[in-house]
PDB file of N, CA and C in Angstrom:
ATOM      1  N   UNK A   1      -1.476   3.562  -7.575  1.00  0.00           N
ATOM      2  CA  UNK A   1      -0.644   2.375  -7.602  1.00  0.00           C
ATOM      3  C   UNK A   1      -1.477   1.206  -8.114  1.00  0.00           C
ATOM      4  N   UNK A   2      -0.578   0.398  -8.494  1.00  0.00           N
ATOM      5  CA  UNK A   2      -1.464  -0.745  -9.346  1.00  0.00           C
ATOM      6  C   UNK A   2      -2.039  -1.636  -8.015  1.00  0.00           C
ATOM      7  N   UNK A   3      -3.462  -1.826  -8.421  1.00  0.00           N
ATOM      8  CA  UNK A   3      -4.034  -2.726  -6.856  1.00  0.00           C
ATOM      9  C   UNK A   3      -2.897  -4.500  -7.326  1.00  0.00           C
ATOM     10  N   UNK A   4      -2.679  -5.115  -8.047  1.00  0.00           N
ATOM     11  CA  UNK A   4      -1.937  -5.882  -8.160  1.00  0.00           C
ATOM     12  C   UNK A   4      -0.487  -5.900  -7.129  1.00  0.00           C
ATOM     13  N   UNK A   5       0.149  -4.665  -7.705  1.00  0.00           N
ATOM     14  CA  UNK A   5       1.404  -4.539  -6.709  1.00  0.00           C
ATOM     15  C   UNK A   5       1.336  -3.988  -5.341  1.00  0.00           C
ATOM     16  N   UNK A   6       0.054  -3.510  -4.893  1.00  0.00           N
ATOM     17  CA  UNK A   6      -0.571  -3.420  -3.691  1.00  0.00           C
ATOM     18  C   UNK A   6      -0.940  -4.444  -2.823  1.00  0.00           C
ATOM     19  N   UNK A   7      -1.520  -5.195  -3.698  1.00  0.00           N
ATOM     20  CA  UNK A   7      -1.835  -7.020  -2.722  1.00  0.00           C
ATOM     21  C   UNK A   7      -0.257  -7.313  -2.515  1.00  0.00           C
ATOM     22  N   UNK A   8       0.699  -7.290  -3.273  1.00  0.00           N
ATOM     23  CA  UNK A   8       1.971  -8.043  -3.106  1.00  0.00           C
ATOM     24  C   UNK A   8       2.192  -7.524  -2.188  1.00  0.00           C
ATOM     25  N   UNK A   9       2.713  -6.245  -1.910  1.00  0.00           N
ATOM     26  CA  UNK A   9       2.748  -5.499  -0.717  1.00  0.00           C
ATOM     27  C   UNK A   9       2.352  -6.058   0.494  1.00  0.00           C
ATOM     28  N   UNK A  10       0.919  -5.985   0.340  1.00  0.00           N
ATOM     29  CA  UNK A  10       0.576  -6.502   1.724  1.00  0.00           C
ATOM     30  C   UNK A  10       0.662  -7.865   2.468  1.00  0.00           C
ATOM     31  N   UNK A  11       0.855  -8.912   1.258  1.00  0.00           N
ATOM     32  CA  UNK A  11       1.145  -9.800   1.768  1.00  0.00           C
ATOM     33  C   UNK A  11       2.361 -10.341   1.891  1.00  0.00           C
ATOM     34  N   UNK A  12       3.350  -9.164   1.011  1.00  0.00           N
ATOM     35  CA  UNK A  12       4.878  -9.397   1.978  1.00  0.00           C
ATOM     36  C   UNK A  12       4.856  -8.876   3.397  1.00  0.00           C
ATOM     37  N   UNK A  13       4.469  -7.988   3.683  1.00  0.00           N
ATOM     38  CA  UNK A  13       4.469  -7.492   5.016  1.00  0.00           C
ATOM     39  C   UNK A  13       3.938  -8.264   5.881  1.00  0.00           C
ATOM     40  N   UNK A  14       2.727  -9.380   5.696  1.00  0.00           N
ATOM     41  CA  UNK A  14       2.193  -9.832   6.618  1.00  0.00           C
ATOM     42  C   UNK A  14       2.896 -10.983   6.817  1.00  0.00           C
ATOM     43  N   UNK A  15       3.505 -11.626   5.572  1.00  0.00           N
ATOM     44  CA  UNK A  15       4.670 -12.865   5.867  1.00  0.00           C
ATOM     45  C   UNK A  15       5.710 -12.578   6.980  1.00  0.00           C
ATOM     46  N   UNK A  16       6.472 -11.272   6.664  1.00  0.00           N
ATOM     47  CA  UNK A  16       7.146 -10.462   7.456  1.00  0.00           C
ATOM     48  C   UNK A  16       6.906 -10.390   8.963  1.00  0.00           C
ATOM     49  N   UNK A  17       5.886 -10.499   9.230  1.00  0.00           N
ATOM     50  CA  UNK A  17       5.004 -10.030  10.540  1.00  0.00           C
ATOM     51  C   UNK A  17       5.109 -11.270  11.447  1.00  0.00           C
ATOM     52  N   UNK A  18       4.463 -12.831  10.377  1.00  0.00           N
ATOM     53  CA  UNK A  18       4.655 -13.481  10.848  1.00  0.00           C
ATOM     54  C   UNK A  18       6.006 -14.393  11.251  1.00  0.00           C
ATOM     55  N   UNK A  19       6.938 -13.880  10.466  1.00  0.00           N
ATOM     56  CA  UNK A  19       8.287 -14.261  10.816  1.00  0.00           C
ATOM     57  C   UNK A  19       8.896 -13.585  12.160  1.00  0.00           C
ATOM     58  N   UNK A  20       8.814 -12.264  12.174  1.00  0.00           N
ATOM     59  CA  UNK A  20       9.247 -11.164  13.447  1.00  0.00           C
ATOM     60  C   UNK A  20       8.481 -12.003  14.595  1.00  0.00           C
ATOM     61  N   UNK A  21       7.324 -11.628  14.485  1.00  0.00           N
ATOM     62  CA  UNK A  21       6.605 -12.559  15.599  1.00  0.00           C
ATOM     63  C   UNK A  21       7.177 -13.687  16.451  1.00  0.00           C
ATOM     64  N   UNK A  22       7.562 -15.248  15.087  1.00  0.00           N
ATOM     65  CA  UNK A  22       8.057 -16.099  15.553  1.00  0.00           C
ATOM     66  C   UNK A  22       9.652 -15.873  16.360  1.00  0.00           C
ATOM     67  N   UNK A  23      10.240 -14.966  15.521  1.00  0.00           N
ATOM     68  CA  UNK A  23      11.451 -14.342  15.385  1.00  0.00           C
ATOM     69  C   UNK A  23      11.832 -13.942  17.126  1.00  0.00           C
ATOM     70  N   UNK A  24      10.648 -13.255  17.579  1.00  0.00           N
ATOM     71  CA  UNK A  24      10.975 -12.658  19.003  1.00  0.00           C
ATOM     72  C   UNK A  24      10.562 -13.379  20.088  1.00  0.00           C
ATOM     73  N   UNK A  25       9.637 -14.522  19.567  1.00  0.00           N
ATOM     74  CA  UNK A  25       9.126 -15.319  20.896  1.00  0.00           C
ATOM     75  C   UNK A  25      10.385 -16.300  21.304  1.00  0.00           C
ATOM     76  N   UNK A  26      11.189 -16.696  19.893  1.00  0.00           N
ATOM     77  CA  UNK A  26      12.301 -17.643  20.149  1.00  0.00           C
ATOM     78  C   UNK A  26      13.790 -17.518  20.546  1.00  0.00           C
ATOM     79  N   UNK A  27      13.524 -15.882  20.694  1.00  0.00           N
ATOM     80  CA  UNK A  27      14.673 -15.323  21.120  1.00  0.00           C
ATOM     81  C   UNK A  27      14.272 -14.480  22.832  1.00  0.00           C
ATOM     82  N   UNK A  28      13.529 -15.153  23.627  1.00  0.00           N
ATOM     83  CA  UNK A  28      13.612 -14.554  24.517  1.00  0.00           C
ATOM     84  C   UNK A  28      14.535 -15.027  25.592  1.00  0.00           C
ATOM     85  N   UNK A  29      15.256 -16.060  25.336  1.00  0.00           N
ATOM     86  CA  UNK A  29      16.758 -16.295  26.011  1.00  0.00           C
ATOM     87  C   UNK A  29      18.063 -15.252  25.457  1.00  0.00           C
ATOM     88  N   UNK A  30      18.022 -14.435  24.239  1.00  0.00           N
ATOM     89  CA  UNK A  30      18.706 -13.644  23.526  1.00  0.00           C
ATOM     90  C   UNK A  30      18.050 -12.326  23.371  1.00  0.00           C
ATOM     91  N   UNK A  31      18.083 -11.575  24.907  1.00  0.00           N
ATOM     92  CA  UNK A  31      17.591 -10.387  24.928  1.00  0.00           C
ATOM     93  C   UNK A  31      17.648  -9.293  23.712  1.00  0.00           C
ATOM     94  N   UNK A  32      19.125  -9.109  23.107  1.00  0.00           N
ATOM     95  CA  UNK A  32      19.389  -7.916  22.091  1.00  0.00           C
ATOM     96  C   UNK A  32      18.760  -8.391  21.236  1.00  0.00           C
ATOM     97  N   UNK A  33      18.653  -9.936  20.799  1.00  0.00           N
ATOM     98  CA  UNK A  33      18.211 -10.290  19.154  1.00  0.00           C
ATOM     99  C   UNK A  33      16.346 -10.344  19.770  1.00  0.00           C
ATOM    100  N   UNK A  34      15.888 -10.262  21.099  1.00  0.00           N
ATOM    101  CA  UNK A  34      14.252 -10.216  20.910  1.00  0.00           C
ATOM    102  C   UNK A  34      13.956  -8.437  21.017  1.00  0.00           C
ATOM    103  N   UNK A  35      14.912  -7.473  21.217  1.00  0.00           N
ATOM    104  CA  UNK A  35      14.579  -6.082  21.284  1.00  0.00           C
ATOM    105  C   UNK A  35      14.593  -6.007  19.970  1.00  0.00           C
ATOM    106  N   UNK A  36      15.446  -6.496  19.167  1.00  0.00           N
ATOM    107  CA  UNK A  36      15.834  -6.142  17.943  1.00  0.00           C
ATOM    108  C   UNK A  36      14.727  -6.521  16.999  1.00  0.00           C
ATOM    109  N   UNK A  37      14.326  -7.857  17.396  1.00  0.00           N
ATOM    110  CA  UNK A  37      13.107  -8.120  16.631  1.00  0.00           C
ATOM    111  C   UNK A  37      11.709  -6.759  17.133  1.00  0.00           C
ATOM    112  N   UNK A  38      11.524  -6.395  18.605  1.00  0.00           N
ATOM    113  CA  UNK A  38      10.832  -5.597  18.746  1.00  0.00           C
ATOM    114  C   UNK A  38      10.759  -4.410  17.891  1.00  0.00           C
ATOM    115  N   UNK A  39      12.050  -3.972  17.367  1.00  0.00           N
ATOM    116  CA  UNK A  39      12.532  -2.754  17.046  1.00  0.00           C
ATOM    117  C   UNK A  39      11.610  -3.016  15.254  1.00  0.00           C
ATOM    118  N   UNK A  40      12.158  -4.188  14.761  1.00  0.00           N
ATOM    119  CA  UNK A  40      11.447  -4.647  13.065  1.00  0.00           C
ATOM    120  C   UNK A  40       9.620  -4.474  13.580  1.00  0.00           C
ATOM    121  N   UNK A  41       9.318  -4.947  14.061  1.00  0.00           N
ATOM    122  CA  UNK A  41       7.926  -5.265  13.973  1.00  0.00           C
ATOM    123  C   UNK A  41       7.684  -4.070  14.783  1.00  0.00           C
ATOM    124  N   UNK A  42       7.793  -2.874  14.728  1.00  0.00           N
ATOM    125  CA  UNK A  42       7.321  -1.546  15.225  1.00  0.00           C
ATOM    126  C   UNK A  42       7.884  -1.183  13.983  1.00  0.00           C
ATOM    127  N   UNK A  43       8.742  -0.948  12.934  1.00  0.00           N
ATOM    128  CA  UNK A  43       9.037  -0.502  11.308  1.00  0.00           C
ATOM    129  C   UNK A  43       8.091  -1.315  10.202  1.00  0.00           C
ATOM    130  N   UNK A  44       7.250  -2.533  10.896  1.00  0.00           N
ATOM    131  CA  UNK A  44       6.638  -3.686   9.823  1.00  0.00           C
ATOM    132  C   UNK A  44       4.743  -2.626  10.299  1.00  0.00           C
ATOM    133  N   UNK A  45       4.998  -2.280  11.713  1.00  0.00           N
ATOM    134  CA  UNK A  45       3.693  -1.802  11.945  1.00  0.00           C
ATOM    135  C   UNK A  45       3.554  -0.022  10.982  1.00  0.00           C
ATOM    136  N   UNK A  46       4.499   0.679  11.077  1.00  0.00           N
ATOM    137  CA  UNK A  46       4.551   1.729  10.227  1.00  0.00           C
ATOM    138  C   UNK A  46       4.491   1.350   8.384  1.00  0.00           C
ATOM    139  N   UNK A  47       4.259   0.255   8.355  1.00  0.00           N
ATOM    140  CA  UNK A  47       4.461  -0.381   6.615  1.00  0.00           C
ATOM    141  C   UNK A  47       3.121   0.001   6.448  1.00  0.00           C
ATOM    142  N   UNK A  48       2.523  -1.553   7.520  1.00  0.00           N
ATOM    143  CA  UNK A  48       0.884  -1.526   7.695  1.00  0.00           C
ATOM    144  C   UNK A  48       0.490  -0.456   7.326  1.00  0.00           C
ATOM    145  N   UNK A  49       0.396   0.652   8.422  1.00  0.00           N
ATOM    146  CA  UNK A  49      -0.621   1.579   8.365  1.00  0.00           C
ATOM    147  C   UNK A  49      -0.444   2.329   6.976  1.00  0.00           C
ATOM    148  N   UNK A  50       1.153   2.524   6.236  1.00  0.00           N
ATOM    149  CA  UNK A  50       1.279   3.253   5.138  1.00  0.00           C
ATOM    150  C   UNK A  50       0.220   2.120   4.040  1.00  0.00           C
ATOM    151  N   UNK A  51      -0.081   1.013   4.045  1.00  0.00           N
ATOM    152  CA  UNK A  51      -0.876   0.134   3.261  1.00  0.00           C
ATOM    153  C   UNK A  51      -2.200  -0.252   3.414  1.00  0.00           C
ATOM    154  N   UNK A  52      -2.474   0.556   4.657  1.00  0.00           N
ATOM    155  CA  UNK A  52      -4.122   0.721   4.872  1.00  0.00           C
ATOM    156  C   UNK A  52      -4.653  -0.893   5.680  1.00  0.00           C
ATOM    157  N   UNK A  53      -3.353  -1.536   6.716  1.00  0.00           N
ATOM    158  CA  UNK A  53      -3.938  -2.735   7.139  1.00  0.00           C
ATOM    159  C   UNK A  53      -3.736  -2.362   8.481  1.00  0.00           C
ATOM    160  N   UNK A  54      -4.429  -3.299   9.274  1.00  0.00           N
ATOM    161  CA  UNK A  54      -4.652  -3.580  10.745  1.00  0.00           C
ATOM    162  C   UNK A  54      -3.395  -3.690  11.526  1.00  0.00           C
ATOM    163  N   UNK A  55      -3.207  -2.398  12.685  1.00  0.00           N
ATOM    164  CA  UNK A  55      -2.220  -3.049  13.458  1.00  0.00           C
ATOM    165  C   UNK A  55      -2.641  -3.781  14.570  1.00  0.00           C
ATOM    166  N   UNK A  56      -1.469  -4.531  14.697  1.00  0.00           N
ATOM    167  CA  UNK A  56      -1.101  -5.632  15.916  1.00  0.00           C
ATOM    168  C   UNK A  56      -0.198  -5.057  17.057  1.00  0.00           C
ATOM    169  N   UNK A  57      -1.021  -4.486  18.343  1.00  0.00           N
ATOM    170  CA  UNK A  57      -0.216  -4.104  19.155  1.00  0.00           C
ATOM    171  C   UNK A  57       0.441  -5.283  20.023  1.00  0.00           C
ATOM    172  N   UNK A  58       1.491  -5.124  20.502  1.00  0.00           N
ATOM    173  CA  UNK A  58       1.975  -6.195  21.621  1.00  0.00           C
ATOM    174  C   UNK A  58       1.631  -5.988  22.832  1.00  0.00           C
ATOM    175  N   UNK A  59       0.843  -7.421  23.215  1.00  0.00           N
ATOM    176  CA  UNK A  59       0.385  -7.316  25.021  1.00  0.00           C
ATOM    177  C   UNK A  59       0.831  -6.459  25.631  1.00  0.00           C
ATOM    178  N   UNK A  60      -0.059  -5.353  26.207  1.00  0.00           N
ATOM    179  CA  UNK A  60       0.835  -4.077  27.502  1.00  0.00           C
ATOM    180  C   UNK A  60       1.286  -3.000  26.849  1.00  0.00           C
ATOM    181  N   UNK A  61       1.121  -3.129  25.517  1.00  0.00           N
ATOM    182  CA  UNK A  61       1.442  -2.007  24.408  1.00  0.00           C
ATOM    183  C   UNK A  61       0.515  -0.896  24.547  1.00  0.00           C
TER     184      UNK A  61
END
């Protein structure tokens, strides 16, 4: 794969990461929409590892 479209990659995913993140801390008055975010950022952590980057487990994980 082209290392060019490889960096893009990774740094969509990590934008991604940081959106889910914000995504689930602000929904913890909206239980289904913070599982739901749980549910993305456990599919954003299977990206990672297919792209050779660092996962981020969640506290108690």
């Amino acid at each position: 794969m082209d290392q060019k479209k490889l960096t893009e990659f990774k740094d969509q995913v990590t934008r991604l990461e940081r959106e889910i993140q914000t995504l689930e801390q602000n929904a913890q008055d909206f239980p289904a929409l913070a599982k739901n975010a749980s549910r993305v950022m456990a599919c954003l952590n299977m990206m990672k590892l297919n792209l050779g980057l660092e996962i981020t487990w969640p506290e108690g994980g």
